[in-house]
N, C-alpha and C. Protein backbone atom coordinates (compact mmCIF):
# COMPACT_ATOMS: atom_id res chain seq x y z
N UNK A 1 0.84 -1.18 0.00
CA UNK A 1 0.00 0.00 0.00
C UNK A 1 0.89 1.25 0.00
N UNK A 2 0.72 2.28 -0.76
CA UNK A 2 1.12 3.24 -0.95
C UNK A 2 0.93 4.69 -0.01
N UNK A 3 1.76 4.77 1.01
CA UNK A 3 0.90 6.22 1.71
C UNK A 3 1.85 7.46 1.63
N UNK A 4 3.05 7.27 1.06
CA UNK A 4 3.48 8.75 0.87
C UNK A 4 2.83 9.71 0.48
N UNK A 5 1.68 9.95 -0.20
CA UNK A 5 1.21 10.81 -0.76
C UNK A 5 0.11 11.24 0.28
N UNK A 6 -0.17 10.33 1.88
CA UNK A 6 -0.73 10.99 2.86
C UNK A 6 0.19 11.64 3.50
N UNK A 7 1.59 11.67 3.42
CA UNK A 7 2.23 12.30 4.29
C UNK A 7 3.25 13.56 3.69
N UNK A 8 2.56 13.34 2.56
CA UNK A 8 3.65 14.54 1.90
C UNK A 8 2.50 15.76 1.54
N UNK A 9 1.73 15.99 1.95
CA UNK A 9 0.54 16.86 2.06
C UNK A 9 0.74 18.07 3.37
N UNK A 10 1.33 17.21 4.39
CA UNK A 10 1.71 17.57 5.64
C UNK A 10 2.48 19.07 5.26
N UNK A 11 3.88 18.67 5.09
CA UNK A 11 4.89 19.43 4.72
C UNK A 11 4.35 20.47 3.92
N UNK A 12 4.12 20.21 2.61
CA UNK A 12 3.38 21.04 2.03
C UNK A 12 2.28 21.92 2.59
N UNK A 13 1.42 21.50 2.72
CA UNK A 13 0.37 22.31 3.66
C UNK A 13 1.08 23.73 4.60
N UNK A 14 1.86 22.76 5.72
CA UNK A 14 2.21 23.93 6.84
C UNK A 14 3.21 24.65 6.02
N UNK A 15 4.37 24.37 5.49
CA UNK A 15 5.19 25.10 4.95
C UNK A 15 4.75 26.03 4.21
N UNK A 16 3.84 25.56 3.34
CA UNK A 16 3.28 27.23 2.11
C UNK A 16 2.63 28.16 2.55
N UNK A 17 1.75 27.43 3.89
CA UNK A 17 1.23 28.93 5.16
C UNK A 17 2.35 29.47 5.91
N UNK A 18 3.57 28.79 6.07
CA UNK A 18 4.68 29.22 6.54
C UNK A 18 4.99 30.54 5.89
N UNK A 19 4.99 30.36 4.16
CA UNK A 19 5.84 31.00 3.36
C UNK A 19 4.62 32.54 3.04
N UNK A 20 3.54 31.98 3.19
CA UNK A 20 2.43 32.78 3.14
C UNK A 20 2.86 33.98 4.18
N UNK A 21 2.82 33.34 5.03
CA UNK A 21 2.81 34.44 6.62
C UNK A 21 3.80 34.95 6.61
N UNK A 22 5.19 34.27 5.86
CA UNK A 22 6.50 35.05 5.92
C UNK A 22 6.76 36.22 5.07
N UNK A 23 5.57 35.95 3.97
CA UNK A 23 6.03 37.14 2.74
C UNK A 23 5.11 38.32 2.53
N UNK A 24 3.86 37.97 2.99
CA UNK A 24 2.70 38.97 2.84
C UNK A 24 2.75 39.83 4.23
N UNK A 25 2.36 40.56 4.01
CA UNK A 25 2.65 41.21 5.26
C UNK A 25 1.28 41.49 5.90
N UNK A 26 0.64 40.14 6.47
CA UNK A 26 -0.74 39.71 7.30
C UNK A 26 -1.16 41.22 8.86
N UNK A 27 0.03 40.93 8.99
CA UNK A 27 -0.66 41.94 10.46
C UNK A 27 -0.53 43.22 10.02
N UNK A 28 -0.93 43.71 8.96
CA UNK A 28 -1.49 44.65 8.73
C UNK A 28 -3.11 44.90 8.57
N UNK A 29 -3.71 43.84 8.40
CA UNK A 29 -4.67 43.76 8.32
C UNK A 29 -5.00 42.61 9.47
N UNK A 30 -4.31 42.20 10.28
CA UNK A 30 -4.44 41.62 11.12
C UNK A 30 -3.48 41.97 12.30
N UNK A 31 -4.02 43.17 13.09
CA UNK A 31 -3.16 43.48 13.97
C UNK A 31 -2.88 43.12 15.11
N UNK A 32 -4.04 42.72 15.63
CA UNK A 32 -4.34 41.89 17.13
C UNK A 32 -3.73 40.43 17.15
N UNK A 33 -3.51 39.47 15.80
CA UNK A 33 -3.19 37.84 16.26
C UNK A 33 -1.40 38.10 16.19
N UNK A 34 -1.24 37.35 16.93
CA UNK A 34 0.22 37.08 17.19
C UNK A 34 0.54 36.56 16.09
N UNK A 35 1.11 36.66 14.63
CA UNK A 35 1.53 35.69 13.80
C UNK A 35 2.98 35.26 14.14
N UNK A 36 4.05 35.70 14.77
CA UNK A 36 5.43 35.73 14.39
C UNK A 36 4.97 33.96 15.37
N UNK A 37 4.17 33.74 16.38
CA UNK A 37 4.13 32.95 17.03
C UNK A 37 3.78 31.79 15.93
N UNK A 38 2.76 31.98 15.24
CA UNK A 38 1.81 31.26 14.26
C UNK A 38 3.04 30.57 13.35
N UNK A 39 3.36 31.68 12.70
CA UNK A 39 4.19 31.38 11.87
C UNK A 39 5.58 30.58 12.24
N UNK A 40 6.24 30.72 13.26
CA UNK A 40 7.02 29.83 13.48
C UNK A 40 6.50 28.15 13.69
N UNK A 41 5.87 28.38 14.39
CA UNK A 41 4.84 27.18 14.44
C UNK A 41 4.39 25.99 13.34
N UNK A 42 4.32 27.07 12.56
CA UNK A 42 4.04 25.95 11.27
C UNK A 42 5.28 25.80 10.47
N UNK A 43 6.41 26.59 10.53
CA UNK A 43 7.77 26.45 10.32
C UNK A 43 8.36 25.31 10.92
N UNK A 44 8.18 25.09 12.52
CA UNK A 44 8.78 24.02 13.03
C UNK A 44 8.33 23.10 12.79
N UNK A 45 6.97 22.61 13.13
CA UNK A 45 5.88 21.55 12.66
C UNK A 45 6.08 20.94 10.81
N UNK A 46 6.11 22.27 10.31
CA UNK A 46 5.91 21.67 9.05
C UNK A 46 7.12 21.45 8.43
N UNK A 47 8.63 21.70 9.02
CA UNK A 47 10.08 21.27 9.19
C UNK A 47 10.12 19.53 9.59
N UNK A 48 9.12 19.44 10.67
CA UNK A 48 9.15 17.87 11.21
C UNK A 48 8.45 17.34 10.36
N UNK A 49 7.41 17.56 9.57
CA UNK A 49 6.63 16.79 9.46
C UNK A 49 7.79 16.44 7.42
N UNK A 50 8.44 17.04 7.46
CA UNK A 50 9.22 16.50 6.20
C UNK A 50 9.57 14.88 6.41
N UNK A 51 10.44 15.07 7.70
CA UNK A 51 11.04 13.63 8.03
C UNK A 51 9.77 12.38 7.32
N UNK A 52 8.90 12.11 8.18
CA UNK A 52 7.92 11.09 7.74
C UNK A 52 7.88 10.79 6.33
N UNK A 53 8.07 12.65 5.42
CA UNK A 53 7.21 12.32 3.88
C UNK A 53 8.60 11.58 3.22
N UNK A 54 9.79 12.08 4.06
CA UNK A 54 11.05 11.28 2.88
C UNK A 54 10.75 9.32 3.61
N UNK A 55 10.81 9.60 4.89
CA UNK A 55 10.74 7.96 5.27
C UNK A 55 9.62 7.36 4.13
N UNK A 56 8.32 7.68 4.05
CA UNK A 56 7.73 6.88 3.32
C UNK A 56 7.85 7.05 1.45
N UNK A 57 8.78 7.92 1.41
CA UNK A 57 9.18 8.18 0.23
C UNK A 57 10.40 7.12 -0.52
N UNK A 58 10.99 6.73 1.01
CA UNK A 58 12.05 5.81 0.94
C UNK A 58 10.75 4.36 0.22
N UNK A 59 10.32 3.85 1.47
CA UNK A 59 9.41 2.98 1.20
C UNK A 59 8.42 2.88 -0.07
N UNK A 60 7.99 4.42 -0.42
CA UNK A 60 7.38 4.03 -1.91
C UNK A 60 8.27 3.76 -2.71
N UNK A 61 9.77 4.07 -2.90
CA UNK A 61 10.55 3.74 -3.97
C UNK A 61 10.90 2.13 -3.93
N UNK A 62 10.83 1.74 -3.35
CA UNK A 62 11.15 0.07 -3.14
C UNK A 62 9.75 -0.31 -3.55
N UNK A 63 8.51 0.20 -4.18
CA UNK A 63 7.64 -0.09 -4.59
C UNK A 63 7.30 -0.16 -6.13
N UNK A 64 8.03 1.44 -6.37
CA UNK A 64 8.06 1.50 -7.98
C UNK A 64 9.03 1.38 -8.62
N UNK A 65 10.09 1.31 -7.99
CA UNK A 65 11.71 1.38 -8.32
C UNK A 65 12.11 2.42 -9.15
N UNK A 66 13.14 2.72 -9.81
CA UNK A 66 13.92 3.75 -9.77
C UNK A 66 13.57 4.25 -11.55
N UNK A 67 13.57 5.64 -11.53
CA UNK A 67 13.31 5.86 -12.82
C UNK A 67 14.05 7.17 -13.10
N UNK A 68 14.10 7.93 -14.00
CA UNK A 68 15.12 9.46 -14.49
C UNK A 68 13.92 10.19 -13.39
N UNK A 69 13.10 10.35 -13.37
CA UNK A 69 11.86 11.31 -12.28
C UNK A 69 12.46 11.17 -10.61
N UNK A 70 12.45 9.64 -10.54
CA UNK A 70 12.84 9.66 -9.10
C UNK A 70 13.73 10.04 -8.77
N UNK A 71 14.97 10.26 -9.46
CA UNK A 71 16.41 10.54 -8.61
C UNK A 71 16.16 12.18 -8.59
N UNK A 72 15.56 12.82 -9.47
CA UNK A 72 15.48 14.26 -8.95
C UNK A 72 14.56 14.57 -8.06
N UNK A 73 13.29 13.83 -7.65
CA UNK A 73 12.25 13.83 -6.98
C UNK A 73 13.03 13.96 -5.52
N UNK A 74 14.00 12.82 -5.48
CA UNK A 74 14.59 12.87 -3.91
C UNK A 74 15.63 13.84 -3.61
N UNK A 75 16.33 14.32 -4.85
CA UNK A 75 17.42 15.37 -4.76
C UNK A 75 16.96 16.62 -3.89
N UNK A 76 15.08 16.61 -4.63
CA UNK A 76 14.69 17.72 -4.77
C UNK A 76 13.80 17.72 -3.13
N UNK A 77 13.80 16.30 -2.37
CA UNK A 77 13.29 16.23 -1.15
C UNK A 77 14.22 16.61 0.16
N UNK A 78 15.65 16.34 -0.44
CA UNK A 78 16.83 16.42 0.50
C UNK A 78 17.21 18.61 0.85
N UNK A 79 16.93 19.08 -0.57
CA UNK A 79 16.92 20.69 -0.83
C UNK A 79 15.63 21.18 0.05
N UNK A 80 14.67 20.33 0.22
CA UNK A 80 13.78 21.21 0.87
C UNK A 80 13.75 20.80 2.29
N UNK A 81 14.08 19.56 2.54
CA UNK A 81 14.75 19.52 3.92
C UNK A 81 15.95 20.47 4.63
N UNK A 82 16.49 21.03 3.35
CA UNK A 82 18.11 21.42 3.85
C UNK A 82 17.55 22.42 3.99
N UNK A 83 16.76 23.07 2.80
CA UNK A 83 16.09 24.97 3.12
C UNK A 83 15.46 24.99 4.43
N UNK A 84 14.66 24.33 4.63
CA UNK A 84 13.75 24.66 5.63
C UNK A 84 14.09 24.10 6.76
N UNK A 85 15.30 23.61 6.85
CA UNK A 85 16.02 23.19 7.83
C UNK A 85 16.57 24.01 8.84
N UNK A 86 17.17 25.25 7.74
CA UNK A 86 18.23 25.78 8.34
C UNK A 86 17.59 27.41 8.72
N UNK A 87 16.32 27.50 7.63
CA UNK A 87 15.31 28.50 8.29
C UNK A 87 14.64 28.18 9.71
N UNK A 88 14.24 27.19 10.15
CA UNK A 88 14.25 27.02 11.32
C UNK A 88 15.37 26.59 12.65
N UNK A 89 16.42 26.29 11.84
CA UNK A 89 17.55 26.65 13.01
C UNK A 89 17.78 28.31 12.80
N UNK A 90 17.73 28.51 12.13
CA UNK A 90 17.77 30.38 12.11
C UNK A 90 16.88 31.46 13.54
N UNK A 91 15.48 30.21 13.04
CA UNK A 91 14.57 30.95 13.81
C UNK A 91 14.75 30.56 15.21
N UNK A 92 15.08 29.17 15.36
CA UNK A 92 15.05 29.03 16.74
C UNK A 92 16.43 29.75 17.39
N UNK A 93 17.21 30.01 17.36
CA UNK A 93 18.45 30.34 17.16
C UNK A 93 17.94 31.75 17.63
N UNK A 94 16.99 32.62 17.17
CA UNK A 94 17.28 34.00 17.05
C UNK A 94 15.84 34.17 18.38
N UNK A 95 15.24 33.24 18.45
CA UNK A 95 14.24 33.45 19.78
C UNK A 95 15.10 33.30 21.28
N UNK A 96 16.17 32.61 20.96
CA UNK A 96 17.22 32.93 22.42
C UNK A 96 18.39 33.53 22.41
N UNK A 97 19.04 34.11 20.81
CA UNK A 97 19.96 34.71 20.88
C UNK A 97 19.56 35.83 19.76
N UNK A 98 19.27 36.72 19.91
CA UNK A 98 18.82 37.64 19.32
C UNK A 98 19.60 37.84 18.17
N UNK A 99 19.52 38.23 16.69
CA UNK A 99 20.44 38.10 15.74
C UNK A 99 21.44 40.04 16.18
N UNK A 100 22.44 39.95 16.04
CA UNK A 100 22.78 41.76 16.21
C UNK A 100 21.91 42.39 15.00
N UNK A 101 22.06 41.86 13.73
CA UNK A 101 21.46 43.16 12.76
C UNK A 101 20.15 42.08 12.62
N UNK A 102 18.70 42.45 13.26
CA UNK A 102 17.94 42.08 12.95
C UNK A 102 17.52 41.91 11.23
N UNK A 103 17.59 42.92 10.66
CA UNK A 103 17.27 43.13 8.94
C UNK A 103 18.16 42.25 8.41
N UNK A 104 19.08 41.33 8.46
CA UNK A 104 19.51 40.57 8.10
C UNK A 104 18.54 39.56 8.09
N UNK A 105 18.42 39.23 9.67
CA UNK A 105 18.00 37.74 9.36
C UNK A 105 16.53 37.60 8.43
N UNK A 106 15.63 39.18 9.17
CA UNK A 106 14.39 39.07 8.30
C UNK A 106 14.99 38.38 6.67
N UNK A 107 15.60 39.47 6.30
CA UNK A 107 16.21 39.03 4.81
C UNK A 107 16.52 37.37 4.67
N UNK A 108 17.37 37.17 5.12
CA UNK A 108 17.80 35.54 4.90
C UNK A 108 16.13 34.64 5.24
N UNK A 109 15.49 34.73 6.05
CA UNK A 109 14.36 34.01 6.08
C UNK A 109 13.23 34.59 5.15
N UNK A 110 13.24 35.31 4.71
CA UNK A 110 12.42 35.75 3.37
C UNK A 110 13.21 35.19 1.94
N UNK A 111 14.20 35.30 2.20
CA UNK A 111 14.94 34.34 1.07
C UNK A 111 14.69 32.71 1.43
N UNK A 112 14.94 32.59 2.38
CA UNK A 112 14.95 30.94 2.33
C UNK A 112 13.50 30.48 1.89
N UNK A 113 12.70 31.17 2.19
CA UNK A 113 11.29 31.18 2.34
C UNK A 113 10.69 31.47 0.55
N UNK A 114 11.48 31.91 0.11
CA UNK A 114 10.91 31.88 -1.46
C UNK A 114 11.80 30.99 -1.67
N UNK A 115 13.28 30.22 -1.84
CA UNK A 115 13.59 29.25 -1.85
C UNK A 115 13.14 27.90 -2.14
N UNK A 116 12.31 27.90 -1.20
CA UNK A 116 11.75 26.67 0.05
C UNK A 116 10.32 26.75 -0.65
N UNK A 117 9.70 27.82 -1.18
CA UNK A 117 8.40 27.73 -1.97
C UNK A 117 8.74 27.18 -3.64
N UNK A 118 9.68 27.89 -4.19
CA UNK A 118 10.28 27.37 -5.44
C UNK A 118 10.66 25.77 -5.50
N UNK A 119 10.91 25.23 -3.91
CA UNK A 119 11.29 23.95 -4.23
C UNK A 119 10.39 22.91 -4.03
N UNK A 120 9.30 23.64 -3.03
CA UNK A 120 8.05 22.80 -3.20
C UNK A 120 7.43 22.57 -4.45
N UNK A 121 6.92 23.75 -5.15
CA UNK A 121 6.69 23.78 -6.33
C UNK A 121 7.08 22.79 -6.94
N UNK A 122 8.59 22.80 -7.37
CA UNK A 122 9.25 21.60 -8.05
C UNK A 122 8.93 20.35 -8.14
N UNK A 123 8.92 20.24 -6.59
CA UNK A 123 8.59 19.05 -6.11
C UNK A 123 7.70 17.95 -6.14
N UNK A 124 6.65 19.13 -5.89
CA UNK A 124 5.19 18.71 -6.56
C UNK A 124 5.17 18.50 -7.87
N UNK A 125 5.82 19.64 -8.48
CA UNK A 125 5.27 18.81 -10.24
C UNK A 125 6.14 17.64 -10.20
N UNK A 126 7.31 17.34 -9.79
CA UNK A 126 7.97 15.94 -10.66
C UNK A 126 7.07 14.76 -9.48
N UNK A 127 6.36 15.40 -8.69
CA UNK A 127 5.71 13.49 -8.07
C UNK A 127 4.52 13.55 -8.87
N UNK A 128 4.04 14.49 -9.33
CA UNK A 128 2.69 14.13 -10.38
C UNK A 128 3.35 13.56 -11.65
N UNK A 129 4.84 14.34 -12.07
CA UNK A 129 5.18 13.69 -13.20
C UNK A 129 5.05 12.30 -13.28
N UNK A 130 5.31 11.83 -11.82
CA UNK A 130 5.98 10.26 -12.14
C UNK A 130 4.47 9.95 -11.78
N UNK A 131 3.60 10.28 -11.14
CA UNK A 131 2.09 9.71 -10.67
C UNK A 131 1.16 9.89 -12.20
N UNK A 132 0.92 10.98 -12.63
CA UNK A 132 -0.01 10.90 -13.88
C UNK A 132 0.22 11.75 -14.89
N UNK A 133 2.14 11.89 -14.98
CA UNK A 133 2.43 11.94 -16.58
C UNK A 133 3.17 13.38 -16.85
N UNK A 134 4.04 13.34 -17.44
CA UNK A 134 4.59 14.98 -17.75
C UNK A 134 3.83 16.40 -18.20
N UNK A 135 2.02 15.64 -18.55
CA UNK A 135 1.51 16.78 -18.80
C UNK A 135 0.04 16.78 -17.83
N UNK A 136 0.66 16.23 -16.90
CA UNK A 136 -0.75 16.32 -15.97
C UNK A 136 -1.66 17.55 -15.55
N UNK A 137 -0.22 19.06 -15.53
CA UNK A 137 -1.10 20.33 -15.71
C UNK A 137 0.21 21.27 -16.42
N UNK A 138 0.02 22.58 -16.19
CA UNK A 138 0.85 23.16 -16.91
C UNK A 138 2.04 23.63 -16.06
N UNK A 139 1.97 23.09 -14.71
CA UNK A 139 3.04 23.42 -13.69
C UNK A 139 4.00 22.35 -14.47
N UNK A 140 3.40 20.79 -13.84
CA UNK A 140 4.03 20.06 -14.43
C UNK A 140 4.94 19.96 -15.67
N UNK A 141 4.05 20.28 -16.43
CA UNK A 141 4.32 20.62 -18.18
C UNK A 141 5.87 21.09 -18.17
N UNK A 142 5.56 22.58 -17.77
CA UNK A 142 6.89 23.65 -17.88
C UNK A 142 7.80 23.11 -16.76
N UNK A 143 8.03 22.23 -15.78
CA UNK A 143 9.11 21.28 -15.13
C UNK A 143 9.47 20.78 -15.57
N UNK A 144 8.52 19.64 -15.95
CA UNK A 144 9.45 18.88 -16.75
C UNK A 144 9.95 19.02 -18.13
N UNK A 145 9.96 19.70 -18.83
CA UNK A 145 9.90 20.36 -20.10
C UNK A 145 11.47 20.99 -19.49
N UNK A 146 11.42 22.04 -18.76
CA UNK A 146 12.57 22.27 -18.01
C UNK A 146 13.73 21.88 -17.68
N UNK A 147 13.24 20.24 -17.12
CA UNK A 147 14.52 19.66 -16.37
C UNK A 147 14.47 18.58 -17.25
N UNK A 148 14.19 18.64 -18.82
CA UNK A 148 14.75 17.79 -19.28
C UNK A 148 14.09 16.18 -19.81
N UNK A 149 12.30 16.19 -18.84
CA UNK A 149 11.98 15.27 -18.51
C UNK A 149 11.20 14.18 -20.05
N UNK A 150 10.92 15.46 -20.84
CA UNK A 150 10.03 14.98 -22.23
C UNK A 150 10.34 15.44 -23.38
């Protein structure tokens, strides 16, 4: 039975509200909710919840075995582990040691954070590639078209 594709929803999910809350600038129109709290939150959470989607990612590949899609599929799972890895050692990092030039770090986590959205993206189109085809939509399409795939 196949369940990576219940657990790689996870990551996705919290991370793109991650990237949401990191780039729009919400408490402007939302002045009263705490987001910096929110938003880390689904940064850390949706940082953990990667682990599971590569474990069963491991396990679906011993299912379908190995193809030109999969080896970038996982390249491209290890990059968004590493981005959003190190955006949340950033963050936790800077809740007990304050960064000296704050505008830095904003910067570096607004970068990692479009990063980390660019690689989801990716990501997603090459597991539909290999699930229902290089032209399953036009994300897909222009990926794999991109990296070579058709």
């Amino acid at each position: 039975m196949m369940i990576h594709p219940a657990f790689v929803h996870f990551p996705l999910a919290l991370l793109t509200l991650y990237v949401l809350i990191e780039l729009v600038p919400l408490s402007k129109f939302f002045p009263k909710v705490r987001l910096d709290q929110v938003k880390y939150f689904l940064l850390y959470v949706g940082t953990l919840s990667i682990f599971p989607a590569i474990a069963t990612g491991i396990i679906a590949e011993g299912l379908v075995g190995e193809n030109v899609v999969l080896s970038a599929h996982k390249a491209g799972a290890m990059a968004i582990l590493l981005i959003f890895l190190v955006s949340a050692l950033l963050a936790l990092w800077n809740q007990f040691y304050l960064f000296p030039r704050p505008e830095l770090f904003r910067m570096a986590q607004k970068l990692l954070a479009i990063l980390g959205m660019l690689a989801l993206i990716v990501q997603g189109a090459l597991g539909a590639a290999m699930v229902y085809g290089y032209t399953a939509d036009p994300i897909t399409r222009l990926v794999s078209s991109f990296l070579g795939f058709h």
